[in-house]
C-alpha atoms as a PDB file:
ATOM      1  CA  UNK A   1       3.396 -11.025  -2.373  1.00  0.00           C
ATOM      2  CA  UNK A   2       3.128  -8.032  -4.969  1.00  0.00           C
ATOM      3  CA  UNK A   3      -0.221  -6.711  -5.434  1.00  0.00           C
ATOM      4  CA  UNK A   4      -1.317  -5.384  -8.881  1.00  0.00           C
ATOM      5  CA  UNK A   5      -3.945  -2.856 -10.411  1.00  0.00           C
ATOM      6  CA  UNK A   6      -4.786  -2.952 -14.150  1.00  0.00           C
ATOM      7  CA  UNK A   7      -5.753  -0.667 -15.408  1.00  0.00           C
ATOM      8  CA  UNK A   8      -6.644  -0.827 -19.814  1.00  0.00           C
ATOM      9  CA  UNK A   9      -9.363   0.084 -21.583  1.00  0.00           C
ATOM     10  CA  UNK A  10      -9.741  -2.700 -23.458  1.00  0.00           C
ATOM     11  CA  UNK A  11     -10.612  -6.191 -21.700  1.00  0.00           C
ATOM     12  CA  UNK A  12      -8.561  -8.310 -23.348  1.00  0.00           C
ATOM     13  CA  UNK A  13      -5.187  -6.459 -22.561  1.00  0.00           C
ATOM     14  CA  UNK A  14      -6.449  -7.256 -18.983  1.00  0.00           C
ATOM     15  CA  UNK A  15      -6.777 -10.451 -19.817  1.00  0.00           C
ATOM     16  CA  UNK A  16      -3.677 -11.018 -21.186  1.00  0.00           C
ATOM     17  CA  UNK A  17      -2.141  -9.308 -18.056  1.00  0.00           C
ATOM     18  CA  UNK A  18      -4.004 -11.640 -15.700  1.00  0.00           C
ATOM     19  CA  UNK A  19      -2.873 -15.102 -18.001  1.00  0.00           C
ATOM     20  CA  UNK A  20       0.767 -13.508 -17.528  1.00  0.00           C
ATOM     21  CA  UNK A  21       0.327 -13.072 -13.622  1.00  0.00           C
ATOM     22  CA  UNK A  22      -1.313 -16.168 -13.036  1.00  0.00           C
ATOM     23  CA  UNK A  23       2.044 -17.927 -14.300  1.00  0.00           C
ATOM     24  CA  UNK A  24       3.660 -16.115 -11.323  1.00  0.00           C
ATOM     25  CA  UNK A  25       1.349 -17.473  -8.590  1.00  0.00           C
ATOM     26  CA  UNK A  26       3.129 -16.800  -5.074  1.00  0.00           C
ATOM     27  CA  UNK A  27       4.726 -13.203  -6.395  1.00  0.00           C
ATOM     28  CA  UNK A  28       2.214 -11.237  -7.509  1.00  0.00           C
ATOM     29  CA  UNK A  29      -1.537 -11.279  -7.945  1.00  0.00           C
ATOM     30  CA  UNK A  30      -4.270  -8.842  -9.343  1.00  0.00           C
ATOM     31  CA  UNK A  31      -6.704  -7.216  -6.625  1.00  0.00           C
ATOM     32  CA  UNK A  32      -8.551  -5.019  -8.919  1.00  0.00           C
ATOM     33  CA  UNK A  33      -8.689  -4.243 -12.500  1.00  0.00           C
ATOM     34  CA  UNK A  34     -10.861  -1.724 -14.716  1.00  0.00           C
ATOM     35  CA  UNK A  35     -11.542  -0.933 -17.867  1.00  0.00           C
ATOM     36  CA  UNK A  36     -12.964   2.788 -16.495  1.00  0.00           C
ATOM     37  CA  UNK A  37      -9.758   5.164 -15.913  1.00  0.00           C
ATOM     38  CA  UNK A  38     -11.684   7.112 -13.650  1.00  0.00           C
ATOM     39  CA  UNK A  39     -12.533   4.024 -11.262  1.00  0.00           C
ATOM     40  CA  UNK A  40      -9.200   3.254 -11.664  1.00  0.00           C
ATOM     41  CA  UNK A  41      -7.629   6.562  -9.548  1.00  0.00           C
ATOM     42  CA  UNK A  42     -10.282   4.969  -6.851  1.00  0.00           C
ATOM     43  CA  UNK A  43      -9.128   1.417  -7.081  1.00  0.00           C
ATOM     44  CA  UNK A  44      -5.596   2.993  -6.436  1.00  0.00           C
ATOM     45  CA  UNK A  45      -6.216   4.778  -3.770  1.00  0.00           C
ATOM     46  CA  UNK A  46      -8.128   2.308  -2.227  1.00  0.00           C
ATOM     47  CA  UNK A  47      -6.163  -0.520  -2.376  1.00  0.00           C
ATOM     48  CA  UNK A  48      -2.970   1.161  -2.140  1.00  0.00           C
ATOM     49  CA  UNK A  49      -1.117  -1.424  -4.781  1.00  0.00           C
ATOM     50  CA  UNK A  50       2.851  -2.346  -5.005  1.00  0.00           C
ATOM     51  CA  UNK A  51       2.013  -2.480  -8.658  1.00  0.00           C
ATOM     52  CA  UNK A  52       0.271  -0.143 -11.396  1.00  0.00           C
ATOM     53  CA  UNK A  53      -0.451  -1.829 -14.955  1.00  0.00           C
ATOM     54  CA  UNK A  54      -1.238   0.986 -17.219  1.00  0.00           C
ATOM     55  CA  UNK A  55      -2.550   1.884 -20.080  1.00  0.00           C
ATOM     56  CA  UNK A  56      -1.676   5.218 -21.597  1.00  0.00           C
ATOM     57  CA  UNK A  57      -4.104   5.525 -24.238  1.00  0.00           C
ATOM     58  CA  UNK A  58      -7.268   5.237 -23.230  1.00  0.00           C
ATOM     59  CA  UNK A  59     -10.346   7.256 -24.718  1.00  0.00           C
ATOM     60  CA  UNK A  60     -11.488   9.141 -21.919  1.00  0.00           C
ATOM     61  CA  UNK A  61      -8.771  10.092 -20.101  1.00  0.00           C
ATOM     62  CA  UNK A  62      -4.908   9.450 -20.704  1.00  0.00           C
ATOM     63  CA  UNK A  63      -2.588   7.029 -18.215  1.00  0.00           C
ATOM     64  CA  UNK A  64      -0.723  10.002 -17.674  1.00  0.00           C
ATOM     65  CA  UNK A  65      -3.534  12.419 -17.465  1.00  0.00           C
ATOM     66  CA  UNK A  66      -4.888   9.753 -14.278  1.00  0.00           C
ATOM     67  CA  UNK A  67      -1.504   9.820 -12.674  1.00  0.00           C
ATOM     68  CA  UNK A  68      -1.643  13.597 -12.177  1.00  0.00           C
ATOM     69  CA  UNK A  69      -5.172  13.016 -10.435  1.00  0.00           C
ATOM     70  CA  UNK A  70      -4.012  10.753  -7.676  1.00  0.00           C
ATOM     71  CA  UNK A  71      -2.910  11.703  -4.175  1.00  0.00           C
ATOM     72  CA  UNK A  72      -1.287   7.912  -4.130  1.00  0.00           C
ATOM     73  CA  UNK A  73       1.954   7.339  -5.781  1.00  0.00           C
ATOM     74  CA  UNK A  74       3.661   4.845  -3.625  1.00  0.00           C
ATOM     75  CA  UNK A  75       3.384   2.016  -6.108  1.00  0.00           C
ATOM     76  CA  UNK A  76       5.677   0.606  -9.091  1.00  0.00           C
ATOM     77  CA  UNK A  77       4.405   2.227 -12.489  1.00  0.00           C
ATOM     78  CA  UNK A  78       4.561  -0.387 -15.218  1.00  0.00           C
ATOM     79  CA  UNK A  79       3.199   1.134 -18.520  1.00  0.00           C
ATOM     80  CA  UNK A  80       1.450  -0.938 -21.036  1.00  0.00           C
ATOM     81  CA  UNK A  81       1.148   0.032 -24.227  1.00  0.00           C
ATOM     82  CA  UNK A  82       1.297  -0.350 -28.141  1.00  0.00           C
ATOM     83  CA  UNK A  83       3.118   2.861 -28.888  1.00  0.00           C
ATOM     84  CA  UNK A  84       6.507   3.500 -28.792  1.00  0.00           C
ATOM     85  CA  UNK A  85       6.757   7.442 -29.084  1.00  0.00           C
ATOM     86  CA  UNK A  86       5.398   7.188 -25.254  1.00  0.00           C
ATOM     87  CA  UNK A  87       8.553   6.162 -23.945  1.00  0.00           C
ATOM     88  CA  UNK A  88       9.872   9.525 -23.125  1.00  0.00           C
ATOM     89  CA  UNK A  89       6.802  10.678 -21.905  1.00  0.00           C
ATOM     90  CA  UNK A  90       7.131   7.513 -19.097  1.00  0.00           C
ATOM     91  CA  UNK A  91      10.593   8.341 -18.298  1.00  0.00           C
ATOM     92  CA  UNK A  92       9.361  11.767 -17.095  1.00  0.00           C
ATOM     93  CA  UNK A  93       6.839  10.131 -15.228  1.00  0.00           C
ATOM     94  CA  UNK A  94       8.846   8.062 -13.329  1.00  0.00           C
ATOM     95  CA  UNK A  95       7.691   4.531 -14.515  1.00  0.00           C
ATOM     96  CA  UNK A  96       9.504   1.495 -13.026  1.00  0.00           C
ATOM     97  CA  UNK A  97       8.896  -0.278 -16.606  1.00  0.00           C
ATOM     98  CA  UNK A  98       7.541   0.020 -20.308  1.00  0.00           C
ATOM     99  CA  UNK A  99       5.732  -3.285 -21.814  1.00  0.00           C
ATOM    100  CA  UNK A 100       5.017  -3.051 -25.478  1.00  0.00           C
ATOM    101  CA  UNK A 101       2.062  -4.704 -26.637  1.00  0.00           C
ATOM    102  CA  UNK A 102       1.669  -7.788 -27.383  1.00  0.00           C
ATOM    103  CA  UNK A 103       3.745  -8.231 -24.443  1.00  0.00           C
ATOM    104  CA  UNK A 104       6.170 -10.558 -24.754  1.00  0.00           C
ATOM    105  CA  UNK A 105       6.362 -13.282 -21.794  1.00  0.00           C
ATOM    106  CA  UNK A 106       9.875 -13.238 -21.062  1.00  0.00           C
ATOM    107  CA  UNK A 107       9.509  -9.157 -21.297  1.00  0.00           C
ATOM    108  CA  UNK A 108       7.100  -9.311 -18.493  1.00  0.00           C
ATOM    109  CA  UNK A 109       9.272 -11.997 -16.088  1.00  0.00           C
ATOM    110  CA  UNK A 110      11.884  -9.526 -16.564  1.00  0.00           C
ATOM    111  CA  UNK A 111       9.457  -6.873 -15.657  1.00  0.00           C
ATOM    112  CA  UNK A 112       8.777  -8.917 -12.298  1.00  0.00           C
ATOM    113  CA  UNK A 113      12.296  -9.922 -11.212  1.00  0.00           C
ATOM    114  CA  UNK A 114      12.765  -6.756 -11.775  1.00  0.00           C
ATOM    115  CA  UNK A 115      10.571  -5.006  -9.184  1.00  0.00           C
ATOM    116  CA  UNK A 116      10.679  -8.096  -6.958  1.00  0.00           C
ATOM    117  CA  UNK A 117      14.276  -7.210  -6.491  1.00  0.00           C
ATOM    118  CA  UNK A 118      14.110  -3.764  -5.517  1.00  0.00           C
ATOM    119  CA  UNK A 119      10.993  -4.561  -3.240  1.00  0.00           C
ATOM    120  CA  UNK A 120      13.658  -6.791  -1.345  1.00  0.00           C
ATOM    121  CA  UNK A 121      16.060  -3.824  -1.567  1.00  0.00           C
ATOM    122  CA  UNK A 122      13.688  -1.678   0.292  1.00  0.00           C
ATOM    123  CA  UNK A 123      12.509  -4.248   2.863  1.00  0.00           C
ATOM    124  CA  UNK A 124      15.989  -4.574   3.998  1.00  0.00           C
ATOM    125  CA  UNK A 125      15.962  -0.765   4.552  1.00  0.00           C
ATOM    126  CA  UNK A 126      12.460  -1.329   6.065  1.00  0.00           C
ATOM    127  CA  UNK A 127      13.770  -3.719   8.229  1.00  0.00           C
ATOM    128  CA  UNK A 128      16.226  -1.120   9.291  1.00  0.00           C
ATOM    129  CA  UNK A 129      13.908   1.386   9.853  1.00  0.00           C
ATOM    130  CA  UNK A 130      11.746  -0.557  12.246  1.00  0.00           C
ATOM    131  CA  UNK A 131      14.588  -1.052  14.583  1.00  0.00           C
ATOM    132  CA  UNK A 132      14.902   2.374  14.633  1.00  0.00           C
ATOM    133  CA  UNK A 133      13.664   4.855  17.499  1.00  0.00           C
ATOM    134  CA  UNK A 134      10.567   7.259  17.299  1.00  0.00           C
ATOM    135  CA  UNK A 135      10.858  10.359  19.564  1.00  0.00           C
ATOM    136  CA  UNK A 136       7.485  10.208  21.366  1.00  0.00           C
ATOM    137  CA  UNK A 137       6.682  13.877  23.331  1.00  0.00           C
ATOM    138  CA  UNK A 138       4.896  13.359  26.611  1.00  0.00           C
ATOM    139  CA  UNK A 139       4.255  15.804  29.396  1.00  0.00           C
ATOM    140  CA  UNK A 140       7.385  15.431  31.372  1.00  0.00           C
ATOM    141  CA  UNK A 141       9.912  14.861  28.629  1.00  0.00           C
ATOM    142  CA  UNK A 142      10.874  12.705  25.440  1.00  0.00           C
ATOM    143  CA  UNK A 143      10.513   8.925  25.408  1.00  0.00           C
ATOM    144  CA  UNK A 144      12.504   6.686  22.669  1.00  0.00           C
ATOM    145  CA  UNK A 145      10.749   3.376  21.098  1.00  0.00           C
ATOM    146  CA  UNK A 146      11.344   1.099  18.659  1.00  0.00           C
ATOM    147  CA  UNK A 147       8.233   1.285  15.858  1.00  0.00           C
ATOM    148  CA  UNK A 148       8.116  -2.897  16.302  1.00  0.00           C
ATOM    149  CA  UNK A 149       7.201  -2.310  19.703  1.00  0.00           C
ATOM    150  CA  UNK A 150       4.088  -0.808  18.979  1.00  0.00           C
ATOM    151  CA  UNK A 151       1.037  -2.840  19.160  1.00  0.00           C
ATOM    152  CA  UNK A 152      -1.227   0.493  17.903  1.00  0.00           C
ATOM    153  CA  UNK A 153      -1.871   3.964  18.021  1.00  0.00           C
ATOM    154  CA  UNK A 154      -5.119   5.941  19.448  1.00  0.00           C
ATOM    155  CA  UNK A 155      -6.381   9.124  18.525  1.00  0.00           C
ATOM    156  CA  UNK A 156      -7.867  11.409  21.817  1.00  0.00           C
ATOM    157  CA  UNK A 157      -8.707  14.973  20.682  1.00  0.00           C
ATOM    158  CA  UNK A 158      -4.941  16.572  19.667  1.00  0.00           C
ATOM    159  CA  UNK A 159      -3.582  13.824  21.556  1.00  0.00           C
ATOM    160  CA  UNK A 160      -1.953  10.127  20.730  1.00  0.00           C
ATOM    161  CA  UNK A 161      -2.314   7.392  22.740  1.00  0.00           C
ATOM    162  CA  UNK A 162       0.846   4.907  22.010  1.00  0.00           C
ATOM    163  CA  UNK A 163       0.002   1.591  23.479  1.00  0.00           C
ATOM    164  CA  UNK A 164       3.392  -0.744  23.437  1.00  0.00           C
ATOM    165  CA  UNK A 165       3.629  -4.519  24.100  1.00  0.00           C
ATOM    166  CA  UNK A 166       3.755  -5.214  28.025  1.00  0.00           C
ATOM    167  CA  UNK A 167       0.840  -3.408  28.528  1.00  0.00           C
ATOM    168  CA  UNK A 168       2.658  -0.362  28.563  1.00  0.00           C
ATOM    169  CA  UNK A 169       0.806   2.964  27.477  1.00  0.00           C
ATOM    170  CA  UNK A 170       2.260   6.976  27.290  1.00  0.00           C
ATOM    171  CA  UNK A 171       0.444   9.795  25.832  1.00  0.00           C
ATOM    172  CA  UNK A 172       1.584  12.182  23.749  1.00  0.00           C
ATOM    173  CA  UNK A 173       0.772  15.885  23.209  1.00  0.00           C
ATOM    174  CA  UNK A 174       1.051  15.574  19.183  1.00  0.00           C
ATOM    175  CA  UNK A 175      -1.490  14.420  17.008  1.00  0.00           C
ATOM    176  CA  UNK A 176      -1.615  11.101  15.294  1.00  0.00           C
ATOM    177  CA  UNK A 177      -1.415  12.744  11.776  1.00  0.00           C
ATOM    178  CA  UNK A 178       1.977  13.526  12.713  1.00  0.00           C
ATOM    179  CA  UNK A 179       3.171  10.156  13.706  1.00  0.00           C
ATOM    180  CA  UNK A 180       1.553   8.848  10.948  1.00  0.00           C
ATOM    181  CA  UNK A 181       4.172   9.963   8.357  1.00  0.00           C
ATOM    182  CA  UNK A 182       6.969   8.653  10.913  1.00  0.00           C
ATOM    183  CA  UNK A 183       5.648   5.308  10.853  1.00  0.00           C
ATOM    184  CA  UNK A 184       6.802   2.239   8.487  1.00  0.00           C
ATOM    185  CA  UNK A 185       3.739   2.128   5.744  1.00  0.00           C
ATOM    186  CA  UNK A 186       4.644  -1.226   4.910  1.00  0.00           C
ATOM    187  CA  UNK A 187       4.367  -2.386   9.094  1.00  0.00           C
ATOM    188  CA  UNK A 188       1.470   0.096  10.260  1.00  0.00           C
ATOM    189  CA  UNK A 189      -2.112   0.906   8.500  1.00  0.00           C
ATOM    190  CA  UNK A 190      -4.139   3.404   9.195  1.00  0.00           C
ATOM    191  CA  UNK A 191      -7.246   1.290  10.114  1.00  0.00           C
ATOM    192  CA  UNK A 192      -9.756   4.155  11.591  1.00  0.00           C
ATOM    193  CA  UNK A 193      -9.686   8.090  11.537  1.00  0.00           C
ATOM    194  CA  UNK A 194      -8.712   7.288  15.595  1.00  0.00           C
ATOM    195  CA  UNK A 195      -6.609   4.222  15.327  1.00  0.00           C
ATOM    196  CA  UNK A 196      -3.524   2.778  13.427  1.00  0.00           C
ATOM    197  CA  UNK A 197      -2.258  -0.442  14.008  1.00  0.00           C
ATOM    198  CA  UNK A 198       1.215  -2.543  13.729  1.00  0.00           C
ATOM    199  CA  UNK A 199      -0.392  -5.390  11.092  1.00  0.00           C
ATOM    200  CA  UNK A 200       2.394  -7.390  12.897  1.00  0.00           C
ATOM    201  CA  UNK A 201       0.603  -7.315  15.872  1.00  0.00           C
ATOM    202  CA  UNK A 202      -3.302  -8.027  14.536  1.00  0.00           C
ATOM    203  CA  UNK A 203      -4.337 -11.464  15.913  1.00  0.00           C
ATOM    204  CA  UNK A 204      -7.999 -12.154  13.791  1.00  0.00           C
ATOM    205  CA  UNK A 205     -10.103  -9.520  12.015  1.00  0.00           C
ATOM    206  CA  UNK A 206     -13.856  -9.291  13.725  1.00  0.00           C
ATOM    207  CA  UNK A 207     -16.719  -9.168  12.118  1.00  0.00           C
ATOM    208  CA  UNK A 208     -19.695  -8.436  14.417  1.00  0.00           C
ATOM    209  CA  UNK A 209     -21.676  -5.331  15.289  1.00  0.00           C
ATOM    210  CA  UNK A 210     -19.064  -3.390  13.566  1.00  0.00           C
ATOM    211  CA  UNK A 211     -15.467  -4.298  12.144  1.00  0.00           C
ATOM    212  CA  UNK A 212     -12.570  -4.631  14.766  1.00  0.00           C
ATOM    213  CA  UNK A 213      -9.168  -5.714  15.017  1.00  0.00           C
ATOM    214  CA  UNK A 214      -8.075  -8.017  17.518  1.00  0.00           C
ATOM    215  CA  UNK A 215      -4.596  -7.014  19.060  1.00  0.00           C
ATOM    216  CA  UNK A 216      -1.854  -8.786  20.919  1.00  0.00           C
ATOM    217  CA  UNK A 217      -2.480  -6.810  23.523  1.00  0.00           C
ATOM    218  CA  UNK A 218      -6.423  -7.949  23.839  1.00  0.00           C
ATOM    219  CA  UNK A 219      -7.758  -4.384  22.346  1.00  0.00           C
ATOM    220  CA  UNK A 220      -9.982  -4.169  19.879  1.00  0.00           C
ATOM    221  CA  UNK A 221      -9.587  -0.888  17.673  1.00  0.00           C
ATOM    222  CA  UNK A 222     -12.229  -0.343  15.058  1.00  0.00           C
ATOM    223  CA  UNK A 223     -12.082  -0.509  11.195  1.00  0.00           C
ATOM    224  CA  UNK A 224     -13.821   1.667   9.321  1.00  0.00           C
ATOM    225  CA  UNK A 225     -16.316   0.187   6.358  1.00  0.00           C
ATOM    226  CA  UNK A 226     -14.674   2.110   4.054  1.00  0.00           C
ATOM    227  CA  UNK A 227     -10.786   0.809   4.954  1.00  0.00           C
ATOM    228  CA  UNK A 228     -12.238  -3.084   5.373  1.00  0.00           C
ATOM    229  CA  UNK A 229     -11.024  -4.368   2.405  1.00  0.00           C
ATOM    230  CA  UNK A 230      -7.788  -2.403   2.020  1.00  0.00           C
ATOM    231  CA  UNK A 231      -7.059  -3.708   5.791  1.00  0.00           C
ATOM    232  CA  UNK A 232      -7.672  -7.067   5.133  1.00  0.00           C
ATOM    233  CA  UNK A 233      -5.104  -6.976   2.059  1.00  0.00           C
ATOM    234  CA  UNK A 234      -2.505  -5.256   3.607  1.00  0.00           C
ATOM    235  CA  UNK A 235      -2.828  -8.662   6.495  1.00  0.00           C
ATOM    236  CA  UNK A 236      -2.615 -10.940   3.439  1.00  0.00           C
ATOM    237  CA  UNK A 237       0.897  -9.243   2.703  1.00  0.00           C
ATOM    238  CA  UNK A 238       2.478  -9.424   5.944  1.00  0.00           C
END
């Protein structure tokens, strides 16, 4: 399921965006939405969306003006907006659509298909992707694994602890920020500064003394307060 952000200044152009999603119920839904621009680079970051619903202008700061402040891009841009002389403007800013307001229904279920489509595209090259190998370095040589192997991924010091299904465990001499950007984003989340996890592999989120996730392998790597929510999403779309 596609997870959206709106982001408008004015309420009821939420509102009309949230009537228009609810019609799709089992393709998308809204996780967070904001008047504030400013929250809005938060929510985004935060949640880490498949889809942006923005307003470009907004008093305090522009929808394009926000898109140069955030660090997270790795959503579909859909710009919402009254004016037409913006259109340009979005092209250059690499948005996946352009809704004129009032947004026309049939507009917007075009607008869905749309990015529905090429999120199928890309989970086919995902799918791809998780089949193949990642070069792991360890002290007497180079092991190959498959990424859906993986059951998570431990941080110790400059080290990375890769712990695979079987039980089996290697150590390697890089450091987890580097396997981090090998890694499928859509299969593995970054859970903890020490720990990422396959989302495949996560058997019940726990909830006492501290947040944990249960693996298939019986482990029990933390979650950090500030990625709960974010983590428990990113289960809800696996």
């Amino acid at each position: 399921m596609l997870r959206a952000v709106i982001i408008d200044d004015e309420s009821a152009g939420i509102a009309t965006l949230k009537v228009l999603i609810s019609r799709h119920e089992g393709v998308i839904r809204v996780v967070a939405s904001t008047i504030s621009p400013e929250t809005g680079i938060t929510l985004i970051e935060d949640y880490k969306p498949d889809v942006v619903f923005l307003d470009i202008s907004m008093p305090t700061m522009s929808g394009f003006k926000l898109l140069s402040q955030l660090s997270y891009r790795d959503f579909k841009l859909v710009f919402t907006t009254a004016h037409k002389e913006y259109a340009i403007e979005a092209i250059k800013n690499e948005a996946f659509d352009y809704l004129l307001k009032p947004i026309n229904a049939d507009d917007f279920k075009l607008c869905v298909d749309k990015i529905i489509k090429e999120k199928e595209r890309l989970l086919k090259a995902d799918s791809l992707r998780n089949m193949a190998t990642l070069e792991i370095q360890v002290k007497d040589g180079i092991i190959y694994i498959k990424q859906k192997d993986i059951v998570r991924l431990e941080a110790s010091g400059s080290y990375t602890e890769f712990h695979l299904d079987g039980g089996i465990r290697h150590v390697s001499s890089k450091a987890i920020r580097e396997y981090e950007l090998l890694l499928n984003p859509h299969l593995f989340y970054r859970c903890h500064k020490t720990h990422i996890v396959n989302l495949q592999k996560v058997q019940k989120f726990v909830n006492h003394d501290g947040y944990f996730a249960l693996m298939s392998d019986g482990s029990m790597p933390h979650v950090s307060q500030r990625n709960k929510d974010v983590f428990l999403e990113r289960l809800k779309s696996i």
